[in-house]
N, C-alpha and C. Protein backbone atom coordinates (compact mmCIF):
# COMPACT_ATOMS: atom_id res chain seq x y z
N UNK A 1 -21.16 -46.78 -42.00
CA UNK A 1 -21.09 -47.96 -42.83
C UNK A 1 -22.45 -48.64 -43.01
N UNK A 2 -23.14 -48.34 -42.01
CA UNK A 2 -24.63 -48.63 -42.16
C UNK A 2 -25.26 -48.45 -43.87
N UNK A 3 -25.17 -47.30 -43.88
CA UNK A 3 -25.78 -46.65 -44.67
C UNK A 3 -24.84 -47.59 -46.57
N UNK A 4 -24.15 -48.04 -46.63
CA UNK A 4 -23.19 -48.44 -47.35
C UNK A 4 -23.87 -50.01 -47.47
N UNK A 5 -24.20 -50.79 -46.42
CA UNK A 5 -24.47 -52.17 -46.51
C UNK A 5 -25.88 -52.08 -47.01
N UNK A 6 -26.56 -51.16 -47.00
CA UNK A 6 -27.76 -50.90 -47.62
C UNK A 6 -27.99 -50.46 -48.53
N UNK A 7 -27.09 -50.03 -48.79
CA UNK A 7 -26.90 -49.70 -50.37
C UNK A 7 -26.53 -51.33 -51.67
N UNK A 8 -25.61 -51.94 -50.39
CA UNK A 8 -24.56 -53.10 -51.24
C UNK A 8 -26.07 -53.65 -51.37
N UNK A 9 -27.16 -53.91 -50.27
CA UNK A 9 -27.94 -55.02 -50.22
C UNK A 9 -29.12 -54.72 -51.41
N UNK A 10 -29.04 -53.40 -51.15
CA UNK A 10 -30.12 -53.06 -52.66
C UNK A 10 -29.79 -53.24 -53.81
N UNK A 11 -28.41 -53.23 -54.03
CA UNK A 11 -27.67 -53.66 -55.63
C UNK A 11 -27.82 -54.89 -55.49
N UNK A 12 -27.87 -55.75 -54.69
CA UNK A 12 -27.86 -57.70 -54.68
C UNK A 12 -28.76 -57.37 -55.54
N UNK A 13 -30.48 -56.92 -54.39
CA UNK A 13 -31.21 -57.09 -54.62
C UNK A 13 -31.94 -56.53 -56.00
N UNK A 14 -31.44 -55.89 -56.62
CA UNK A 14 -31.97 -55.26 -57.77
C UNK A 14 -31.35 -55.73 -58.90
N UNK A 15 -30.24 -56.69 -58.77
CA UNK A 15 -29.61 -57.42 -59.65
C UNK A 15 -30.08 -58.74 -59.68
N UNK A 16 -30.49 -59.48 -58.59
CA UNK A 16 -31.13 -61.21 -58.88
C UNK A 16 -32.37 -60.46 -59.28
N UNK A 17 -33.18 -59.47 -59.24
CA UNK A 17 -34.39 -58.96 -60.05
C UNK A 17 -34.32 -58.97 -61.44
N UNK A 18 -33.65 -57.78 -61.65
CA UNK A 18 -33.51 -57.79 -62.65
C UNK A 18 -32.54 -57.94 -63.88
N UNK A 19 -31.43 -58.59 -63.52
CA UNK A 19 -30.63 -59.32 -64.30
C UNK A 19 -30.91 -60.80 -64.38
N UNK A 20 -30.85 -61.47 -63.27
CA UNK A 20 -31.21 -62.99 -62.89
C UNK A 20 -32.77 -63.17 -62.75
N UNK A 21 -33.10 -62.11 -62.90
CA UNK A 21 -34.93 -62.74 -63.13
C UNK A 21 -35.41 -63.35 -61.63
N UNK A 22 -34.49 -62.94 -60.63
CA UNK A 22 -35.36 -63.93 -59.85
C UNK A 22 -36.28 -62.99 -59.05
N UNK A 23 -37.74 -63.26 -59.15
CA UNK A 23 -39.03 -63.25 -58.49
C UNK A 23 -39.16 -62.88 -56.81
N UNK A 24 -38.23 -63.71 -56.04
CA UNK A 24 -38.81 -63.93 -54.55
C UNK A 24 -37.71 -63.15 -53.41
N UNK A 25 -37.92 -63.07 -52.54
CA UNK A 25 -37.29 -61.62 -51.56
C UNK A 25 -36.06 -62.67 -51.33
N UNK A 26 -34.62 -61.20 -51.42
CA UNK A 26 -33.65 -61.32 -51.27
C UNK A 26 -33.32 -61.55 -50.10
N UNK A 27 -33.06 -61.74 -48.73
CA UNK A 27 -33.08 -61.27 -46.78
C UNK A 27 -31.09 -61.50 -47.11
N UNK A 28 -30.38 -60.95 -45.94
CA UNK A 28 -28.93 -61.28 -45.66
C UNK A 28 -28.72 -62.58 -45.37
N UNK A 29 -29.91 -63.11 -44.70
CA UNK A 29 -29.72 -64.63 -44.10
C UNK A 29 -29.62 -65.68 -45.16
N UNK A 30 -30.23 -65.07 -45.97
CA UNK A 30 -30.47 -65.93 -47.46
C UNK A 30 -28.84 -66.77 -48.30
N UNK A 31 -29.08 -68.31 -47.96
CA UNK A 31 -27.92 -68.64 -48.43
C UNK A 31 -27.78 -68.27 -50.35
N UNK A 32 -26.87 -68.17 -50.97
CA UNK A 32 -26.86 -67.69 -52.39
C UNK A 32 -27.06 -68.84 -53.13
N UNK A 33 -26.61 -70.41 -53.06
CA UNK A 33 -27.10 -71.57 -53.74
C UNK A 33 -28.42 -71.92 -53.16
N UNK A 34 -28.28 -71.93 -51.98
CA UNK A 34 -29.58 -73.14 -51.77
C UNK A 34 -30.54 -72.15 -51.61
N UNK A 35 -31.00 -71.19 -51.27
CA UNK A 35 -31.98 -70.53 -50.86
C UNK A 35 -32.44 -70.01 -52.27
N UNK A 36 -31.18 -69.37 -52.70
CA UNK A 36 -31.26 -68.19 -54.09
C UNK A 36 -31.31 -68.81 -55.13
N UNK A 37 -30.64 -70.16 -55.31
CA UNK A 37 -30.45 -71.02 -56.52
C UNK A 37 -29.52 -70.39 -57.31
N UNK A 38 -28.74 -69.74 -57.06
CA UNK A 38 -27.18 -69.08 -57.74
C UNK A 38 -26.71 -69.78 -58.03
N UNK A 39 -26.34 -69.97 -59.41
CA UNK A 39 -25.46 -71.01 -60.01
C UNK A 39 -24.26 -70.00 -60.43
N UNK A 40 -23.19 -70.84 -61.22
CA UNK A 40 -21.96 -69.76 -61.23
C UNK A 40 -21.89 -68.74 -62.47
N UNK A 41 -22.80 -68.96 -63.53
CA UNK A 41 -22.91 -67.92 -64.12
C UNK A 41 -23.48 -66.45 -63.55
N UNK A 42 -24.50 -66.90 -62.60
CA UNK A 42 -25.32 -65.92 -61.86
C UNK A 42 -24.31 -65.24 -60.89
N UNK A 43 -23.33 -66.05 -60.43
CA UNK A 43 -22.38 -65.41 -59.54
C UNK A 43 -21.70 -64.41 -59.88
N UNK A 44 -21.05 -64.39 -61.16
CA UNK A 44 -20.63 -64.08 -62.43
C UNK A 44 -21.27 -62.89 -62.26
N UNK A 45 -22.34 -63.13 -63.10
CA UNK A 45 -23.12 -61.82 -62.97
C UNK A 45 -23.48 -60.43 -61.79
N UNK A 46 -23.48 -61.54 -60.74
CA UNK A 46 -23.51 -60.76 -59.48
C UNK A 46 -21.89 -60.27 -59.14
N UNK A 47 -21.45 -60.46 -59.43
CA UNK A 47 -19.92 -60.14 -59.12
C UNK A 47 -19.55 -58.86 -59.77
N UNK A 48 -19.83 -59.20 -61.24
CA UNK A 48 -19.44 -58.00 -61.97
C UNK A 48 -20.62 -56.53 -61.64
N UNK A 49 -22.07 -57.39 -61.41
CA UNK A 49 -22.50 -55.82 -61.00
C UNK A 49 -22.18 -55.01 -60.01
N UNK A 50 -21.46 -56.01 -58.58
CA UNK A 50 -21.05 -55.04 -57.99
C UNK A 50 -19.72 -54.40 -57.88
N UNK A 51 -18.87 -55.39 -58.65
CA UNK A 51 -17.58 -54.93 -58.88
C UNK A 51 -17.69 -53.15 -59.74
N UNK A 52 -18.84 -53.10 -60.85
CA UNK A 52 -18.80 -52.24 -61.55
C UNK A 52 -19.64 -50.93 -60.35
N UNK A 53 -20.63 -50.97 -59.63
CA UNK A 53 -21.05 -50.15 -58.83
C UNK A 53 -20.51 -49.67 -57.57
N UNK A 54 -19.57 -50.35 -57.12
CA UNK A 54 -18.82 -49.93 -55.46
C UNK A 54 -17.31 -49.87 -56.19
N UNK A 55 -16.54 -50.05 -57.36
CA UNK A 55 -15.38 -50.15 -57.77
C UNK A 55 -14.20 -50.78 -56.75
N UNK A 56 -15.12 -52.04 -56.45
CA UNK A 56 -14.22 -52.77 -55.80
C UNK A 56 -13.52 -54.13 -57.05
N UNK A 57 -12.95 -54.75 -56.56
CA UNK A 57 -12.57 -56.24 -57.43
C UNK A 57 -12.92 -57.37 -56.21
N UNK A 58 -13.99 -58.10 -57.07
CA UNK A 58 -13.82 -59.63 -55.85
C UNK A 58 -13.55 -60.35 -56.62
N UNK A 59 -12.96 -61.64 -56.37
CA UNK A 59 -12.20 -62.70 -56.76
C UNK A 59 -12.56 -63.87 -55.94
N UNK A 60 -11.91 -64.59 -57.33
CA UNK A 60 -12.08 -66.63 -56.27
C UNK A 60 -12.10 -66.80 -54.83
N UNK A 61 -11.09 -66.51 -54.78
CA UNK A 61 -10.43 -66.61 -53.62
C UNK A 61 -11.55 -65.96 -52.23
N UNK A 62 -12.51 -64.80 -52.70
CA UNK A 62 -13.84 -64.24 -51.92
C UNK A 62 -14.71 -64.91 -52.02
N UNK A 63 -14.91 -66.01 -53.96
CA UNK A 63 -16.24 -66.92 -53.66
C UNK A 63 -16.38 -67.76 -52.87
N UNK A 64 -15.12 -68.01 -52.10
CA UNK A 64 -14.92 -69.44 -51.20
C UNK A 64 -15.41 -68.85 -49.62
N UNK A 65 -15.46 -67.96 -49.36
CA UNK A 65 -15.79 -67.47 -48.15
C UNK A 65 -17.59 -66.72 -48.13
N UNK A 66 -18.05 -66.83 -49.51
CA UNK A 66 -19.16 -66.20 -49.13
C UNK A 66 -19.71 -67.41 -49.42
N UNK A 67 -20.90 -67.18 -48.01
CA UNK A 67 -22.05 -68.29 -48.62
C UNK A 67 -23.54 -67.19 -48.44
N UNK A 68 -23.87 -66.55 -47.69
CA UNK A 68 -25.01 -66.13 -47.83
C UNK A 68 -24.92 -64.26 -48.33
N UNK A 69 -26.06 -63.94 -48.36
CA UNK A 69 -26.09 -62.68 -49.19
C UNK A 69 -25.48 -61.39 -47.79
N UNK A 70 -25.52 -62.06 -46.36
CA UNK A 70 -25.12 -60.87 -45.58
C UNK A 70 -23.41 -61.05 -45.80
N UNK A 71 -22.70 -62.35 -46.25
CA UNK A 71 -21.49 -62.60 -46.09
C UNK A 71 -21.16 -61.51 -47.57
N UNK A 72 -21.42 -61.43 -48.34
CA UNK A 72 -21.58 -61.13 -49.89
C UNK A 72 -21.45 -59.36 -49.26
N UNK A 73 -22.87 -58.80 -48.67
CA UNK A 73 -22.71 -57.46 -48.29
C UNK A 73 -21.17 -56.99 -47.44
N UNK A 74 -20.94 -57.77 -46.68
CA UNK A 74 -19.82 -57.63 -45.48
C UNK A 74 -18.81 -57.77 -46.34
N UNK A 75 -18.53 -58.54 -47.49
CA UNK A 75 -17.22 -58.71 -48.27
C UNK A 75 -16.95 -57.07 -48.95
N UNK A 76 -18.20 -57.01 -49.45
CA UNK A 76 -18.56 -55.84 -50.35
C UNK A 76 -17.76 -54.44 -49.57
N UNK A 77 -18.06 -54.48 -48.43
CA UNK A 77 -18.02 -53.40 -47.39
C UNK A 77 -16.46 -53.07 -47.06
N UNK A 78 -15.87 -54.29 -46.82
CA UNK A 78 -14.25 -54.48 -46.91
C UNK A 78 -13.57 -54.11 -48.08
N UNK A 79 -14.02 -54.02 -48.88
CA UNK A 79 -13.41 -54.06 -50.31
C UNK A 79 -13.53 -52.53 -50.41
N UNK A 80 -14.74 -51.63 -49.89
CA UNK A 80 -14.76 -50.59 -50.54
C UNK A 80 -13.70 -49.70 -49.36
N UNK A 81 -13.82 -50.33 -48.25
CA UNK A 81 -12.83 -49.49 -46.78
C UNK A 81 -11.60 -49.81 -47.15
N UNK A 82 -10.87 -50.90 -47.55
CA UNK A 82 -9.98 -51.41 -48.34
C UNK A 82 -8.84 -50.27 -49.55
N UNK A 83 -10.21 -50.09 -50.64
CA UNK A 83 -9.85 -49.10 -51.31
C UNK A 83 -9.75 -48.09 -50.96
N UNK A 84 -10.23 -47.26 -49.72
CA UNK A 84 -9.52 -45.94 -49.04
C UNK A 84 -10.73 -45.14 -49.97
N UNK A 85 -12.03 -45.35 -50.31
CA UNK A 85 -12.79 -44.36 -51.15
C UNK A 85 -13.83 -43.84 -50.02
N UNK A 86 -14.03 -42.84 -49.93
CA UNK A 86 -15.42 -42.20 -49.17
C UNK A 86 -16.61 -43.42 -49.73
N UNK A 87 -17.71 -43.66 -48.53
CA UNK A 87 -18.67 -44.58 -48.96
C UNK A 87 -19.48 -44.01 -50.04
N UNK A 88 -19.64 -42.82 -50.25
CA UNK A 88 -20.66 -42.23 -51.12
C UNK A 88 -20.01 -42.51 -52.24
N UNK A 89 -18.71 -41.86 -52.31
CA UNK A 89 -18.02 -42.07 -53.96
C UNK A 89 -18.13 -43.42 -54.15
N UNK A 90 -17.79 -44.31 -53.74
CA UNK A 90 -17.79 -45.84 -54.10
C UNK A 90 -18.84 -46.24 -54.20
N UNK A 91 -20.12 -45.90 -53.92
CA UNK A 91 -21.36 -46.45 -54.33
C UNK A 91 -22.21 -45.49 -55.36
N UNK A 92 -21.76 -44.56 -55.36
CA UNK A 92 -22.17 -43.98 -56.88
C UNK A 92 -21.44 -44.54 -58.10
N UNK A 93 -22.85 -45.03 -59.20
CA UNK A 93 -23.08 -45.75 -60.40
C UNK A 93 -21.64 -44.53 -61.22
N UNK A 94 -20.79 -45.38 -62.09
CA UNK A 94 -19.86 -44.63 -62.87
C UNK A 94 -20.46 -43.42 -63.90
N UNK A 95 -21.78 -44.52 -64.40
CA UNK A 95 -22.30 -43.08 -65.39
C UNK A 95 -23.22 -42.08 -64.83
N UNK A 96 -23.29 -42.23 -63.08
CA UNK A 96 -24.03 -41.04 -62.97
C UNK A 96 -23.63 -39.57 -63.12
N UNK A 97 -23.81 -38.87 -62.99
CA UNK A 97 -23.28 -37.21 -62.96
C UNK A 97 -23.16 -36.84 -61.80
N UNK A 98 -22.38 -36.14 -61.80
CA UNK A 98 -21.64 -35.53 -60.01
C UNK A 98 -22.13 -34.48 -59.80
């Protein structure tokens, strides 16, 4: 599962890059409002990229329990053990090639 939370943490991180524009290092400790300045469109955004890359679903009911980006990875991680998918299949991008 190691190998899986490092994966989730590189999609954060490559999504407040380059979707949300944001500039400055992502860490797990990192709260998502106050540290990251995540507002709820950005959440939005972050939600659906990883909903679309691990083919999990998060919901309301998950925004209320995450506050920092390691809580965000650890949700991520449940969701994909959850779905019963091998870690590799669930973190391979839909349009890659097999």
């Amino acid at each position: 599962m190691a190998e899986l939370a490092a994966e989730v943490l590189a999609e954060v991180r490559r999504t407040f890059r380059e979707a949300l524009e944001f500039a400055g290092p992502v860490a797990p400790h990192h709260e998502l409002r106050a540290d990251l300045q995540l507002d709820s469109l950005g959440a939005l955004v972050l939600a659906v990229a990883l909903e679309d890359r691990f083919r999990v679903k998060l919901d309301d009911e998950d925004a209320a329990s995450v506050r920092t980006v390691g809580d965000l990875v650890a949700l991520v991680e449940r969701r994909v053990a959850e779905s019963g998918q091998p870690a590799g299949h669930a973190a391979r991008r839909r349009d890659a090639s097999p």
